[in-house]
Protein backbone atom coordinates (compact mmCIF):
# COMPACT_ATOMS: atom_id res chain seq x y z
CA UNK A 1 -165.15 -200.75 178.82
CA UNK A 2 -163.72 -200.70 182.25
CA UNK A 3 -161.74 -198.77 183.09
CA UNK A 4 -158.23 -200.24 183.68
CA UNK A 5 -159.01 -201.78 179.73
CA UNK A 6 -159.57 -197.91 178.96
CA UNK A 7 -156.75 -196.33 181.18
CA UNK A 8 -154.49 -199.38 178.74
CA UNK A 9 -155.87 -197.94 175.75
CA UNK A 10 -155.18 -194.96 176.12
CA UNK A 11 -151.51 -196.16 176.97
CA UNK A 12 -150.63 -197.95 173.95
CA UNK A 13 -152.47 -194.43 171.62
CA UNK A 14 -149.80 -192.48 173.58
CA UNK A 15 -147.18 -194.62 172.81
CA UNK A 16 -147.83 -195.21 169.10
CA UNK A 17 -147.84 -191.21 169.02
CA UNK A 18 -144.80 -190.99 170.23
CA UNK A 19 -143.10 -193.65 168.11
CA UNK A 20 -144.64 -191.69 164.88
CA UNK A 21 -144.36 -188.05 166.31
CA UNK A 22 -140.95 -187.73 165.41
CA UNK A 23 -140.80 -189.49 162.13
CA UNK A 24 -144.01 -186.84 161.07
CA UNK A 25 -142.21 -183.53 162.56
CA UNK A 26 -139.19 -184.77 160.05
CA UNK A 27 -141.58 -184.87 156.92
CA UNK A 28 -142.75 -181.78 157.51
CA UNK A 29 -139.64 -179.77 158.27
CA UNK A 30 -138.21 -181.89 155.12
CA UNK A 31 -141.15 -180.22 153.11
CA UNK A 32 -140.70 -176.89 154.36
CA UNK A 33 -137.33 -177.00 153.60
CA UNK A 34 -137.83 -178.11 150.23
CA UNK A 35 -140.32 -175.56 149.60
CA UNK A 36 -138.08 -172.56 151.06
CA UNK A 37 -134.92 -173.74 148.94
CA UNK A 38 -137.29 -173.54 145.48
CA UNK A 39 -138.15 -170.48 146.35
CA UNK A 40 -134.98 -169.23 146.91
CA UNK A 41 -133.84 -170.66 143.96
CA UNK A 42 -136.39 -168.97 141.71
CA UNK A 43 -135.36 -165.86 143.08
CA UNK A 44 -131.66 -166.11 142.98
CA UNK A 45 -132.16 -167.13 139.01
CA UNK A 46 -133.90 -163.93 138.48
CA UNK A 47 -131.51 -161.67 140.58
CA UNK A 48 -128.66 -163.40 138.28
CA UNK A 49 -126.90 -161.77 135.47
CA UNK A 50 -127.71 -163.74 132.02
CA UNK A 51 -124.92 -165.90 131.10
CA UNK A 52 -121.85 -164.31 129.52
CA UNK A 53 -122.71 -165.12 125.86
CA UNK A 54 -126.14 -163.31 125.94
CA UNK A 55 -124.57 -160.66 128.03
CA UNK A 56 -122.77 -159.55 125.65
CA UNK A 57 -125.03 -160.44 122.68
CA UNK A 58 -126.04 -156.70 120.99
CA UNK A 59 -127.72 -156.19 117.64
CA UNK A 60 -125.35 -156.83 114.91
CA UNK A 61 -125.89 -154.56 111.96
CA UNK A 62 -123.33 -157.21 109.99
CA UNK A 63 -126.54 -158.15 106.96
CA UNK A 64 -127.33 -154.19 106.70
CA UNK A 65 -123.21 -153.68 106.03
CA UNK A 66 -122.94 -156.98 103.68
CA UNK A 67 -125.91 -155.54 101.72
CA UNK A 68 -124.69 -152.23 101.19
CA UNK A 69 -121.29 -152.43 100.71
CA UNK A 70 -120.44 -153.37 97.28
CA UNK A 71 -121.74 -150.39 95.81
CA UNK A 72 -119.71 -148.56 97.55
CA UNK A 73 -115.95 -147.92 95.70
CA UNK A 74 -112.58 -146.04 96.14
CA UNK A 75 -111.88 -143.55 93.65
CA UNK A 76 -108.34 -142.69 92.68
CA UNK A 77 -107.85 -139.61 91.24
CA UNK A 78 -105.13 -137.55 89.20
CA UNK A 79 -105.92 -134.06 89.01
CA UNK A 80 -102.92 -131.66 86.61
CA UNK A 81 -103.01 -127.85 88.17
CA UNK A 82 -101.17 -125.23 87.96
CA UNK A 83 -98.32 -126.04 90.83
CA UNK A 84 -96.06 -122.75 90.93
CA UNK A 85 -96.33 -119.48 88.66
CA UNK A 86 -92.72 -117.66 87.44
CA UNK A 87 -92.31 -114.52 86.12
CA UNK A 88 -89.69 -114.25 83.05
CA UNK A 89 -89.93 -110.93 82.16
CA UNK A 90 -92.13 -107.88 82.81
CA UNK A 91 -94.66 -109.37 80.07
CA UNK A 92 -94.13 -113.29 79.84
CA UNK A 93 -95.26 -115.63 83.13
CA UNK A 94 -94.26 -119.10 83.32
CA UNK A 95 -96.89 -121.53 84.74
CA UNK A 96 -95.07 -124.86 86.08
CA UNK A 97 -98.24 -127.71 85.99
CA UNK A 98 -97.87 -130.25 89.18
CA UNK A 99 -100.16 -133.58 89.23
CA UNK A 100 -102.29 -134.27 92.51
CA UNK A 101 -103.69 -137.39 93.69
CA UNK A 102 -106.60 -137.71 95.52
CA UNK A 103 -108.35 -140.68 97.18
CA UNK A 104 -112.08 -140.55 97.82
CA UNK A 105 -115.36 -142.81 97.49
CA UNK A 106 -118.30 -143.29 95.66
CA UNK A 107 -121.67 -145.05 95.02
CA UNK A 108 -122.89 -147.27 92.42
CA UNK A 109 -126.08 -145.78 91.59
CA UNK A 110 -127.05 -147.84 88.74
CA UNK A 111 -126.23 -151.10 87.13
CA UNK A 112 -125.43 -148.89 83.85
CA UNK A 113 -121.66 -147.88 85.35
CA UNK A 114 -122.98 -144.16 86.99
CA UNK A 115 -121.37 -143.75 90.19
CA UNK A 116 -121.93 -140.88 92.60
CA UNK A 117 -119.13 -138.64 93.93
CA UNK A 118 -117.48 -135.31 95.65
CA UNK A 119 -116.60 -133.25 93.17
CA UNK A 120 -113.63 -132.39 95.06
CA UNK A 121 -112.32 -135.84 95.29
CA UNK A 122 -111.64 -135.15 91.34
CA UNK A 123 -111.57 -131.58 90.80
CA UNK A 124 -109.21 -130.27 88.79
CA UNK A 125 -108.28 -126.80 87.44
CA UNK A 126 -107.83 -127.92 83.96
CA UNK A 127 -110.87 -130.69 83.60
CA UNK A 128 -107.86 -133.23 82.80
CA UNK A 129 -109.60 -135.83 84.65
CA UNK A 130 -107.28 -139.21 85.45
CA UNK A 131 -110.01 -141.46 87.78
CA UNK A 132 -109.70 -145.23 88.74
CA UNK A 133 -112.17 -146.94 90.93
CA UNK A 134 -112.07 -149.96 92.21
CA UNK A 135 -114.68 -152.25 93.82
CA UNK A 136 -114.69 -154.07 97.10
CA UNK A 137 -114.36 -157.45 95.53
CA UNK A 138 -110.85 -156.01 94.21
CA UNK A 139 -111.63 -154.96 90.28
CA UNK A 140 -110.48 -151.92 88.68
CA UNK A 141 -111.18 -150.07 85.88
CA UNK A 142 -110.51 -146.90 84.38
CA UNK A 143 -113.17 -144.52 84.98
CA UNK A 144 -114.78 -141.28 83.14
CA UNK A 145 -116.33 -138.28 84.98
CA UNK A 146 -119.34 -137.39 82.71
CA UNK A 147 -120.57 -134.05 84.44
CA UNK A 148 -120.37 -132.05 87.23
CA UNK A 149 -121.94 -129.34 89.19
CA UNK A 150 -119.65 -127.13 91.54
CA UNK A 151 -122.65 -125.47 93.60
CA UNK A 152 -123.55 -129.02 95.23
CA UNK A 153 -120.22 -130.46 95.26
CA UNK A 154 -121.23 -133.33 93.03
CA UNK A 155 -119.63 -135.12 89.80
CA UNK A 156 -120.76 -138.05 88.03
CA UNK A 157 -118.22 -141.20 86.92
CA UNK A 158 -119.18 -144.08 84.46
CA UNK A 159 -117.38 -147.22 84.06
CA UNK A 160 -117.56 -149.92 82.23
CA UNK A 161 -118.39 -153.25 83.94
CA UNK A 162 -120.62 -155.47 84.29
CA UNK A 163 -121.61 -157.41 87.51
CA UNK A 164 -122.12 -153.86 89.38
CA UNK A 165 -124.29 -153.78 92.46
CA UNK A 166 -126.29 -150.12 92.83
CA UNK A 167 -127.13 -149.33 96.59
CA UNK A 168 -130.85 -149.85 97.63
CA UNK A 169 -132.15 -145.99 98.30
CA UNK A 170 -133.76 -144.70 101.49
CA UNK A 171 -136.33 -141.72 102.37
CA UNK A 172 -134.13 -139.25 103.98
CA UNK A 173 -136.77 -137.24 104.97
CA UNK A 174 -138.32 -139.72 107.33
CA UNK A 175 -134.75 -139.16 109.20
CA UNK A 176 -134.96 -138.14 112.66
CA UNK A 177 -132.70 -136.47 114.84
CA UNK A 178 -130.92 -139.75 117.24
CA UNK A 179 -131.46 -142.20 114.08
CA UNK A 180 -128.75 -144.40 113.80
CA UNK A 181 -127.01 -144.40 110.61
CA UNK A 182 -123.10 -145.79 109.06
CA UNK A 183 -120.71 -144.18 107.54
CA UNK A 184 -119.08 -145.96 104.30
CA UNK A 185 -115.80 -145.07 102.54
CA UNK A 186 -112.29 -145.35 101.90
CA UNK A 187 -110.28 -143.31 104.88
CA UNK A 188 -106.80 -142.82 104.69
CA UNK A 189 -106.17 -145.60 101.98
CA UNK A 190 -106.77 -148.38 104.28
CA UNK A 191 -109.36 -150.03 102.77
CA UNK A 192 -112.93 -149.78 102.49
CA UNK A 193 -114.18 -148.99 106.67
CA UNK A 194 -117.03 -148.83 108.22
CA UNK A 195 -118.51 -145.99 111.27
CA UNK A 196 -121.38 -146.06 113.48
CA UNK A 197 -122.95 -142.60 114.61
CA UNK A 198 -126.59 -141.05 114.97
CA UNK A 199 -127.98 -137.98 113.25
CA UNK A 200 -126.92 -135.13 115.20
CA UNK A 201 -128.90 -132.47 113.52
CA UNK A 202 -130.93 -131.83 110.12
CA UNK A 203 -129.92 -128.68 108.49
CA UNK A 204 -133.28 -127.28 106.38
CA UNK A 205 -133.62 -124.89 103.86
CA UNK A 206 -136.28 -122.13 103.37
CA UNK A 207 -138.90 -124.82 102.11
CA UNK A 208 -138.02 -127.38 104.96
CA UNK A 209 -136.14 -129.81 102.88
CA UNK A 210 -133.07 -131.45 104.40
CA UNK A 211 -130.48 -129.92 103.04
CA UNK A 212 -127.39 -131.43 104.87
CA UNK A 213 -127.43 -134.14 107.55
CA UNK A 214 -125.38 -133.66 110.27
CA UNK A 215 -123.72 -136.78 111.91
CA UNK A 216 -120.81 -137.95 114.48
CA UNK A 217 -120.53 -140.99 112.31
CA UNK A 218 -116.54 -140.94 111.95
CA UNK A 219 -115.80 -139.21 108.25
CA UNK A 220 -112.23 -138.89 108.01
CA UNK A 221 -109.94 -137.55 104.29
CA UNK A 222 -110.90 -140.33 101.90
CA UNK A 223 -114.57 -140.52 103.14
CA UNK A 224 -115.89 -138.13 100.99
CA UNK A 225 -118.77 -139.10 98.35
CA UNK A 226 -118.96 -142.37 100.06
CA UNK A 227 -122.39 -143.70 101.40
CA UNK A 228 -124.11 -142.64 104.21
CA UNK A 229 -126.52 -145.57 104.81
CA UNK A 230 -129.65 -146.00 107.71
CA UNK A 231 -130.00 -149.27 109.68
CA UNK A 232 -131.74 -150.80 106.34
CA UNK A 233 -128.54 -150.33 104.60
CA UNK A 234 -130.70 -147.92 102.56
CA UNK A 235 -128.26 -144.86 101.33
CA UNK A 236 -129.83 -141.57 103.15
CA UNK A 237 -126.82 -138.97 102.33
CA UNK A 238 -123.70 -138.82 100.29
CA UNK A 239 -120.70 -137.84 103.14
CA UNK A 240 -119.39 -134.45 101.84
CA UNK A 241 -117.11 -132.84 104.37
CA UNK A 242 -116.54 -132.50 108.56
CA UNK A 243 -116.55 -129.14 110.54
CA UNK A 244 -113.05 -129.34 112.47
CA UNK A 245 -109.90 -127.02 113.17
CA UNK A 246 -107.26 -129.58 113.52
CA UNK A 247 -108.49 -131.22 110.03
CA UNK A 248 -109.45 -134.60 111.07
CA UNK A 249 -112.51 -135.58 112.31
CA UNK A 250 -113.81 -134.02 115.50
CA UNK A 251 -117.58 -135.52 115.96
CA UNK A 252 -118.91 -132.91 113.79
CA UNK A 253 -119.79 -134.45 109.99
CA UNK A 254 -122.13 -133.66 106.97
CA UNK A 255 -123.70 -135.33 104.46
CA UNK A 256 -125.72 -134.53 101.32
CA UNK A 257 -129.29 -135.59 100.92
CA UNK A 258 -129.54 -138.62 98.90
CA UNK A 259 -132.67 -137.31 97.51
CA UNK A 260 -131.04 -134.23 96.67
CA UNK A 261 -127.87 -135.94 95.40
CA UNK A 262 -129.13 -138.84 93.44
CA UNK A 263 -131.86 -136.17 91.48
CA UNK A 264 -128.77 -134.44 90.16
CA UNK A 265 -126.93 -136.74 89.73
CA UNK A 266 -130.33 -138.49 87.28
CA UNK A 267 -130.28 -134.59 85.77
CA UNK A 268 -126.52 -134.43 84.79
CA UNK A 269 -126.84 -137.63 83.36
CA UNK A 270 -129.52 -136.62 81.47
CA UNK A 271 -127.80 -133.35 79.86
CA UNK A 272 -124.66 -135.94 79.76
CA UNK A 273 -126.07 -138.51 77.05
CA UNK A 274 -128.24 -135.42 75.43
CA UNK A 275 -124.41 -133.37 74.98
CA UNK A 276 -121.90 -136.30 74.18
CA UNK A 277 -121.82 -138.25 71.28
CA UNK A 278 -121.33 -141.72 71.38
CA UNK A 279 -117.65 -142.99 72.20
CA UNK A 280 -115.90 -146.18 70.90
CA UNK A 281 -112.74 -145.83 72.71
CA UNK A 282 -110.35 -147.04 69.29
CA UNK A 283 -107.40 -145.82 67.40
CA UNK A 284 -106.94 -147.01 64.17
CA UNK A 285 -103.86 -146.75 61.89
CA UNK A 286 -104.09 -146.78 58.52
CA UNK A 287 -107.36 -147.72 55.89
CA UNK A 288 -106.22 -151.00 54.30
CA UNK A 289 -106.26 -151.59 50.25
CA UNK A 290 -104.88 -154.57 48.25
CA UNK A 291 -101.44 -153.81 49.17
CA UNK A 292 -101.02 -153.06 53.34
CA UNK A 293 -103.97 -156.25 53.45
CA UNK A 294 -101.37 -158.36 51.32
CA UNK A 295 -98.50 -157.19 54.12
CA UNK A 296 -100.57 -157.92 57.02
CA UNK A 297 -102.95 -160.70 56.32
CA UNK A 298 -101.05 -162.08 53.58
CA UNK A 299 -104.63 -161.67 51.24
CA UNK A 300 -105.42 -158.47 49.19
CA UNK A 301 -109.13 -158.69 50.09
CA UNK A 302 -109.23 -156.71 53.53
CA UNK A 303 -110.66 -153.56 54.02
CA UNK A 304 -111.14 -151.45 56.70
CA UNK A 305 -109.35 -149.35 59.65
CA UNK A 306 -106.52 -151.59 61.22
CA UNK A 307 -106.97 -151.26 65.45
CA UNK A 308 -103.68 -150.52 67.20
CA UNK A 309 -104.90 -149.72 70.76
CA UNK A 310 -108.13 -149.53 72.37
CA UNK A 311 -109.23 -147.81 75.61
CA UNK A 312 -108.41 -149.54 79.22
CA UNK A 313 -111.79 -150.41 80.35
CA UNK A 314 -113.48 -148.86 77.47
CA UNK A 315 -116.16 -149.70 75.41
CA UNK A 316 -114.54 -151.11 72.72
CA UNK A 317 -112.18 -153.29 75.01
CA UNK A 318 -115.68 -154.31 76.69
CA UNK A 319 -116.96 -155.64 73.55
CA UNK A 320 -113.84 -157.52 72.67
CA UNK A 321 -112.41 -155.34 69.95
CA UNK A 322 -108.86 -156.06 70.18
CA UNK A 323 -105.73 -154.37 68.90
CA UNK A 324 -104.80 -155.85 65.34
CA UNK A 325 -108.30 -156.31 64.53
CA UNK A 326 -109.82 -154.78 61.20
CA UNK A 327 -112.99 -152.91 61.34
CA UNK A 328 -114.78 -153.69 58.68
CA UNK A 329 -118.09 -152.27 58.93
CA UNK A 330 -119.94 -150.29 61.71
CA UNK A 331 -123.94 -150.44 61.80
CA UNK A 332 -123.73 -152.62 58.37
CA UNK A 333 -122.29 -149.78 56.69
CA UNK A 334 -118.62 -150.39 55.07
CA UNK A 335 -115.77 -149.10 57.03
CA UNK A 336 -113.61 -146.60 53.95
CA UNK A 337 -111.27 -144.79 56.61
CA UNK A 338 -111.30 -143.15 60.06
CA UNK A 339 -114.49 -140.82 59.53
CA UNK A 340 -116.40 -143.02 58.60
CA UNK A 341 -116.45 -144.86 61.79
CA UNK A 342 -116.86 -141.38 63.24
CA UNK A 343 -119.76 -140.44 61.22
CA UNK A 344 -121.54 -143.88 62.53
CA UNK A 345 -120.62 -143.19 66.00
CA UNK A 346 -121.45 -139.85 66.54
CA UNK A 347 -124.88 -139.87 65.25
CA UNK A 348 -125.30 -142.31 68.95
CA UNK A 349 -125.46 -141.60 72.15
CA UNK A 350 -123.55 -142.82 75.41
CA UNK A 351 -125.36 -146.31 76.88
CA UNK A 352 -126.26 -146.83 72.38
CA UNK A 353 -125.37 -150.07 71.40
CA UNK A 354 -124.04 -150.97 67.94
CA UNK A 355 -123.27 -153.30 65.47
CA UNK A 356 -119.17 -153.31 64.90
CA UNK A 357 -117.98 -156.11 62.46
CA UNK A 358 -114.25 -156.56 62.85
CA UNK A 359 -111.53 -158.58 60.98
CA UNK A 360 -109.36 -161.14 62.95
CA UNK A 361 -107.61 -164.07 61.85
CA UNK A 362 -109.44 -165.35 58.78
CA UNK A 363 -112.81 -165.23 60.85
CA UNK A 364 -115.39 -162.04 60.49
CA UNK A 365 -116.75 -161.34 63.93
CA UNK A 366 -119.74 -158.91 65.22
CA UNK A 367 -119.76 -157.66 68.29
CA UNK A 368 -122.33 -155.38 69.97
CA UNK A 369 -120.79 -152.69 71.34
CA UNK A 370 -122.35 -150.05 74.21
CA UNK A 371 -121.33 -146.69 73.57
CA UNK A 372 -119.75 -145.06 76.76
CA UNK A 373 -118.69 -141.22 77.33
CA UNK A 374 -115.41 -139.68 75.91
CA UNK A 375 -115.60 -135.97 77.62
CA UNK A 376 -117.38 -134.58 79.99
CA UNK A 377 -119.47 -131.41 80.51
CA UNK A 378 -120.48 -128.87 82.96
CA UNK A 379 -123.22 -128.29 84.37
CA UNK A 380 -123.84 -124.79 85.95
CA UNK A 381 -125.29 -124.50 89.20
């Protein structure tokens, strides 16, 4: 090639360089650029806060509450002691009786009506016991305490209903100290309520058993005998009282074992049934003959005891005994007059079911009928 074609060459190389030199220098800055911002943006997304909504997303404990709740229940309580004393003369003293009421909670501990309490939410000087509960879906029913035991602080109440849900039990000596665990009950009559709170402390006996849990799980007047439960919703104490000097609540709480709690309360129960006879929860008037059946039925051939009240939420109104019925035989044996319903009955026991035939309007009916508790006994620490 000569050199002037060379030397031309070489010309029209440079210039097509420069034409694309610039266009080339953009791409790449352009890429670099491109590259830089990603990065950036990768790192600015993990510098950021989460959005709000996951922010301030925290573990709910909402399906632990939901399952535990409905065994536990408010417990209204009318206690008769002795309310001022009065001297009349140098041998006679007047005693002036004063009713208390007194709110607390309690657990369902079986589907058989026994529920788990304070005694002191229902102590009373003269064991004349007056107890409601009611559930959290709203239902009431008279209630019976069955036994007792004043060196733990624990009674035992049985109701008749049906539909009852007991509270799933826990190990409560797997506890540890930091665990977090709710409080359950009925403060201050405003409903049933809910605390959150850790175990502060375990309190152990000689032999190493828990003997009290210690919690700041809120326990406030009305608390007491309600359910202390773990993060299964698993009952691990029954709440018993709070350490404080003003008298409300001051971080410092206690709660019984509910191993220790639910085997007395399977013991009293026990010594319960084995020292009560069955109870029917009736009063009758009078035996019928030809005569008072002629008055009231308009037919001479009724016999039996005439009902003319039965017990609020007892076993006879559970049945469906009603007042104005006749009962006209009891375990197949022919009602003749008031003991000899009692003589069927209290050869039972509480939780027994019978046969009770009863008279109403033209038809004869029989109704089983569970037994429940009419007294209840003490058992001494």
């Amino acid at each position: 090639m000569k050199p002037s074609n060379r030397a031309q060459t070489i010309d029209r190389l440079a210039t097509t360089l420069r034409f694309l030199a610039w266009p080339i220098a953009c791409g790449l800055l352009s890429a670099i650029v491109i590259v830089q911002y990603n990065q950036l943006a990768r790192l600015s997304r993990s510098s950021q806060p989460p959005p709000l909504a996951e922010a301030l997303a925290a573990p709910s404990f909402a399906d632990v509450i939901a399952h535990a709740s409905p065994a536990v229940v408010s417990i209204n309580a009318t206690s008769v002691n002795v309310g001022s004393v009065e001297r009349a003369s140098p041998d006679k003293v007047n005693l002036y009786l004063e009713e208390r009421a007194s709110l607390g909670s309690g657990v369902i501990i079986s589907a058989d009506g026994y529920i788990l309490t304070n005694l002191h939410v229902v102590d009373t000087l003269f064991d004349a016991f007056n107890a409601q509960v009611t559930l959290v879906d709203g239902r009431q029913t008279p209630a019976t305490v069955v036994a007792w035991d004043e060196g733990s602080d624990l009674a035992v109440l049985h109701i008749n209903m049906d539909g009852l849900t007991p509270i799933p039990r826990g190990d409560d000596s797997s506890l540890r100290v930091g665990d977090v665990v709710f409080a359950i009950g009925y403060p201050r009559n405003v409903g049933q309520s809910v605390s959150q709170g850790i175990v502060s402390a375990l309190r152990r006996g000689a032999d190493s058993t828990i003997e009290r849990i210690q919690t700041d799980a809120a326990i406030n007047p009305g608390n007491s005998g309600g359910a202390l439960i773990n993060s299964n919703g698993e009952l691990v104490g029954l709440n018993s009282s709070i350490l404080s000097k003003s008298g409300n609540f001051e971080g410092i709480g206690f709660a019984t074992p509910a191993s220790l709690a639910v085997n007395a309360l399977e013991e009293m129960v026990a010594q319960a049934i084995e020292g009560n006879a069955g109870y029917l929860g009736v009063i009758t008037g009078e035996a019928l003959g030809p005569r008072s059946s002629e008055l009231f039925f308009g037919i001479d051939s009724v016999r039996g005891m005439l009902v003319e009240s039965v017990d609020d939420g007892g076993a006879a109104m559970r049945a469906g005994i009603q007042p104005g019925d006749v009962i006209t035989r009891v375990q197949g044996t022919k009602v003749i007059d008031g003991g000899n319903i009692m003589a069927e009955v209290r050869n039972k026991k509480p939780g027994d079911t019978i046969e009770v035939e009863v008279y109403r309007q033209g038809q004869t009916l029989n109704l089983p009928t569970t037994l429940g508790f009419g007294q209840a006994i003490i058992i001494e620490p």
